[in-house]
C-alpha atoms as a PDB file:
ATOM      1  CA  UNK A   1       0.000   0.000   0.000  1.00  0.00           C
ATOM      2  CA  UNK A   2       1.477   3.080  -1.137  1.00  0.00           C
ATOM      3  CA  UNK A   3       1.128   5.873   1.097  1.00  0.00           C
ATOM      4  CA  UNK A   4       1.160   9.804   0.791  1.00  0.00           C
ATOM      5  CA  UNK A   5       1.764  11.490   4.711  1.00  0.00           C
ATOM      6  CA  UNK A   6       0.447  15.519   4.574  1.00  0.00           C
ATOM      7  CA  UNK A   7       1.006  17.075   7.695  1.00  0.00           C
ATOM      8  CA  UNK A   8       2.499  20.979   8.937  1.00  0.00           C
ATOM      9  CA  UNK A   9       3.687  19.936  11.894  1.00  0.00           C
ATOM     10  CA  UNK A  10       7.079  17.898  11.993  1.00  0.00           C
ATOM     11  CA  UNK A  11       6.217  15.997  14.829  1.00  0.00           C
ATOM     12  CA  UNK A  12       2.854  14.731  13.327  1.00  0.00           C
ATOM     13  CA  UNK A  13       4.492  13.822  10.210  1.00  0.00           C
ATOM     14  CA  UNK A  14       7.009  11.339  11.961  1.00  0.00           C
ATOM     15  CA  UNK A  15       4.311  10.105  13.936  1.00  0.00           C
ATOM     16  CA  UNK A  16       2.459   9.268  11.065  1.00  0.00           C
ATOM     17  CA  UNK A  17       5.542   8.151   8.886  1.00  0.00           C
ATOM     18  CA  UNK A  18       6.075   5.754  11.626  1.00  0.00           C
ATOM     19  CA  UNK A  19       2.722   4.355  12.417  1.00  0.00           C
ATOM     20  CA  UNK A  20       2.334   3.475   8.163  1.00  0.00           C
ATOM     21  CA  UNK A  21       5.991   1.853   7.885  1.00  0.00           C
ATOM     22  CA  UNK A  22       4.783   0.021  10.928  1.00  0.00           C
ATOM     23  CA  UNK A  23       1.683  -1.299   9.037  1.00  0.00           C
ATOM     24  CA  UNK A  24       2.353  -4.764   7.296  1.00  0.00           C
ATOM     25  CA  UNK A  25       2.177  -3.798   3.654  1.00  0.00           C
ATOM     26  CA  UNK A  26       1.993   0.058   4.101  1.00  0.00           C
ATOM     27  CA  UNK A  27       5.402   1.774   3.070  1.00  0.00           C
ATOM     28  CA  UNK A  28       5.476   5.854   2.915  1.00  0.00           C
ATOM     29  CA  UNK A  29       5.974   7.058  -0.761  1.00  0.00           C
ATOM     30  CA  UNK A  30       5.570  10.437   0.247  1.00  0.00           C
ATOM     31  CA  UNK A  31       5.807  13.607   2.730  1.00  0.00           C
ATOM     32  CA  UNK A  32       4.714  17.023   2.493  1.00  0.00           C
ATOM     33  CA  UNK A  33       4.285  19.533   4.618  1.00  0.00           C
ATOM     34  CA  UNK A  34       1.291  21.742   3.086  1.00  0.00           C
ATOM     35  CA  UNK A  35      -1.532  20.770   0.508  1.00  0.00           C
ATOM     36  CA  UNK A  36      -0.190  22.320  -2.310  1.00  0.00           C
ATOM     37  CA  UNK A  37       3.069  19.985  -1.902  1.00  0.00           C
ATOM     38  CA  UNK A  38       0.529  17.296  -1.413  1.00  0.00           C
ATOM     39  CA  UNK A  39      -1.099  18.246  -4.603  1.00  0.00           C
ATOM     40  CA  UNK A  40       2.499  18.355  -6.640  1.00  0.00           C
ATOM     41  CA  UNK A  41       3.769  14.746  -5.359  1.00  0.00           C
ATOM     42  CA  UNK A  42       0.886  13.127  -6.420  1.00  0.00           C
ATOM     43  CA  UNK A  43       1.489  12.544  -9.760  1.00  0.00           C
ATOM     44  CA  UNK A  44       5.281  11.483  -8.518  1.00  0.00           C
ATOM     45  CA  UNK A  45       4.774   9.089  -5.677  1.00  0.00           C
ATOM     46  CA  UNK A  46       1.471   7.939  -7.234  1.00  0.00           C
ATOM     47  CA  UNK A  47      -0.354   6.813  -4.192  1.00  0.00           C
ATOM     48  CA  UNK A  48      -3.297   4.361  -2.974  1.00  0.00           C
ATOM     49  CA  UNK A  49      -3.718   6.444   0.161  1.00  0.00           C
ATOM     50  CA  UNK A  50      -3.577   9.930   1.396  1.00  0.00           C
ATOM     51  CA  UNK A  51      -3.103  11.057   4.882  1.00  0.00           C
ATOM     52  CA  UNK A  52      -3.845  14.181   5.186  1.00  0.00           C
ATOM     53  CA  UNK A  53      -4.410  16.796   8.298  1.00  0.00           C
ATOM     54  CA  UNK A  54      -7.251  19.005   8.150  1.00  0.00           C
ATOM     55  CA  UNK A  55      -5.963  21.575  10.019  1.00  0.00           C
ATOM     56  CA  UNK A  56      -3.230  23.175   7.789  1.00  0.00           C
ATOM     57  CA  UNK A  57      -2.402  26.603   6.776  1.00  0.00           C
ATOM     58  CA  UNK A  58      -2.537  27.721   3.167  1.00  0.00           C
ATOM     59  CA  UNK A  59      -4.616  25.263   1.837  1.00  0.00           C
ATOM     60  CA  UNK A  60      -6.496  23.470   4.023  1.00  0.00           C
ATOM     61  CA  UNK A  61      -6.875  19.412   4.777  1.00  0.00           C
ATOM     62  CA  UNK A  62     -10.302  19.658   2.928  1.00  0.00           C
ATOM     63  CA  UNK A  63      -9.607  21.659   0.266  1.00  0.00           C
ATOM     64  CA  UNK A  64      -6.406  19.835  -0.444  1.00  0.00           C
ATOM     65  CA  UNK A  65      -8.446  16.464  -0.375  1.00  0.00           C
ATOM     66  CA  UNK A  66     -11.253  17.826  -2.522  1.00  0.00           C
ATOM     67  CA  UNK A  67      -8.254  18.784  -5.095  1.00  0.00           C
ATOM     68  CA  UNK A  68      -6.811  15.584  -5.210  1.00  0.00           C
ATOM     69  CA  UNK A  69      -9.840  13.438  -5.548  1.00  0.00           C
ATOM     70  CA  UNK A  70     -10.698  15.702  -8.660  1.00  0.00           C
ATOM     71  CA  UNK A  71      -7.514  14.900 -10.119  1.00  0.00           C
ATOM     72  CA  UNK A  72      -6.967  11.815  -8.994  1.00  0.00           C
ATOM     73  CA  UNK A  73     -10.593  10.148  -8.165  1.00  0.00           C
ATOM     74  CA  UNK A  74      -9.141   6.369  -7.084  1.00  0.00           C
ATOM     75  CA  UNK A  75      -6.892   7.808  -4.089  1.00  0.00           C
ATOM     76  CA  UNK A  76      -8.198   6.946  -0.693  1.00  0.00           C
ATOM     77  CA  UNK A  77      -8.328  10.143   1.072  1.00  0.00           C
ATOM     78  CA  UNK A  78      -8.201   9.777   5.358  1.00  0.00           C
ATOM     79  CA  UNK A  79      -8.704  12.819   6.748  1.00  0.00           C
ATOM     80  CA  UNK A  80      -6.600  13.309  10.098  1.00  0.00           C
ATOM     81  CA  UNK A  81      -7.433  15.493  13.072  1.00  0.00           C
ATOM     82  CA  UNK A  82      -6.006  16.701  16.324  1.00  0.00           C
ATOM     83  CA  UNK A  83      -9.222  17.553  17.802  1.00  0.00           C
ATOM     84  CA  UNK A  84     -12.334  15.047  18.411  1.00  0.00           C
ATOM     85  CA  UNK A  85     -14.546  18.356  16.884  1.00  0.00           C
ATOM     86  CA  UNK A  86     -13.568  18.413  13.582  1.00  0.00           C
ATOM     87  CA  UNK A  87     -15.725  17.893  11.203  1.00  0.00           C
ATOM     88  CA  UNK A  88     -16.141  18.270   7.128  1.00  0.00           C
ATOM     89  CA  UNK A  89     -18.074  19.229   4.845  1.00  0.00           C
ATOM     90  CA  UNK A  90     -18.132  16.619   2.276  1.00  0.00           C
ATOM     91  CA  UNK A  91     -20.347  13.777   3.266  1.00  0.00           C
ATOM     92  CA  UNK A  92     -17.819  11.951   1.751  1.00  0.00           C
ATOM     93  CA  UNK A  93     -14.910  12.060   3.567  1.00  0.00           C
ATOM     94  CA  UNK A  94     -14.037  11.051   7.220  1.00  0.00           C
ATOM     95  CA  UNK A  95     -12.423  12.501   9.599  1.00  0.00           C
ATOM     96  CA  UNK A  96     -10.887  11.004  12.491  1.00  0.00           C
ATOM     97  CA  UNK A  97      -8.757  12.084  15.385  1.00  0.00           C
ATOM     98  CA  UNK A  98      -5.054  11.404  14.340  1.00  0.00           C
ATOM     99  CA  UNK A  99      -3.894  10.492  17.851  1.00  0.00           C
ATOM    100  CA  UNK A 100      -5.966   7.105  17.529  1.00  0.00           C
ATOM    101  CA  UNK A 101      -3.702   6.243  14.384  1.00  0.00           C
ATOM    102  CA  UNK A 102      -2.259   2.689  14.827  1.00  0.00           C
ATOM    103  CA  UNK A 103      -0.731   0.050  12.371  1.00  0.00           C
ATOM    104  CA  UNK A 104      -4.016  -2.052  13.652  1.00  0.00           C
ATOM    105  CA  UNK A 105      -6.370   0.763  13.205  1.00  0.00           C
ATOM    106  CA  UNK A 106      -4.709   1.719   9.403  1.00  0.00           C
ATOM    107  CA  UNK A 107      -4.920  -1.757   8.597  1.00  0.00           C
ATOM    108  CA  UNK A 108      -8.412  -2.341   9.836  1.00  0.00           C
ATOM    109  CA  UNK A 109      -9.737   1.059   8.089  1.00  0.00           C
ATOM    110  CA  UNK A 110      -7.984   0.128   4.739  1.00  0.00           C
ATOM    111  CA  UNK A 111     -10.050  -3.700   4.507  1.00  0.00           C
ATOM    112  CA  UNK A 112     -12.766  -1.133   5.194  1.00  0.00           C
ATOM    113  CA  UNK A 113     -12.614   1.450   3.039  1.00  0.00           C
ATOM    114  CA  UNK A 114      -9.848   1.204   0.329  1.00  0.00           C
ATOM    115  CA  UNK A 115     -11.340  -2.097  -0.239  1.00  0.00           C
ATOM    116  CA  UNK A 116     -14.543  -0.503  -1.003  1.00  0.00           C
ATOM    117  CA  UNK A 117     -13.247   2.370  -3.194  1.00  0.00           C
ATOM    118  CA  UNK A 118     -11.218  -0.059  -5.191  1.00  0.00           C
ATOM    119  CA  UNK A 119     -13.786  -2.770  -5.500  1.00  0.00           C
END
């Protein structure tokens, strides 16, 4: 599973980067640090998944997401949070708190949800 880590803060990126490579199957083809980055190593790293904060300067998590799915409509987008409030805008997309990110939890949403988009 080829994965795509979006994140402003340094901290949360590593976190992240180290909870995928963690994940049986899940290797990190990419890191930015803003959506518009995001939106540029797409079409390089070609990823299955994007994990991407919502709560970003610039260019938002949503708008970012919303951006890539046009372009690229067979990426699963997850939509990461540091807050339990967030919430979006696009019915659908999820969000979900970033701090309950674990290689069981990636694993267990991808048979959910990547398997669906795919399928």
């Amino acid at each position: 599973m080829r994965v795509l880590v979006v994140d402003d803060s340094a901290v949360f990126r590593s976190v992240l980067c180290a909870v995928v490579e963690a994940t049986e199957g899940f290797e990190v083809v990419g890191v930015a640090s803003s959506g518009r980055e995001a939106i540029n190593l797409v079409p390089l790293t070609e990823p299955q998944l994007a994990l991407i904060d919502v709560g970003m300067f610039e260019l938002d998590g949503i708008e970012t997401a919303d951006q890539i799915r046009r372009r690229h409509p067979g990426i699963v987008i997850l939509l990461l949070s540091a807050t339990r409030q967030a919430s979006v805008r696009a019915r659908s997309l999820a969000v979900e708190d970033k701090r309950d990110l674990s290689p069981r939890w990636l694993a267990d949403f991808w048979r959910r949800q990547g398997q669906r988009q795919l399928g």
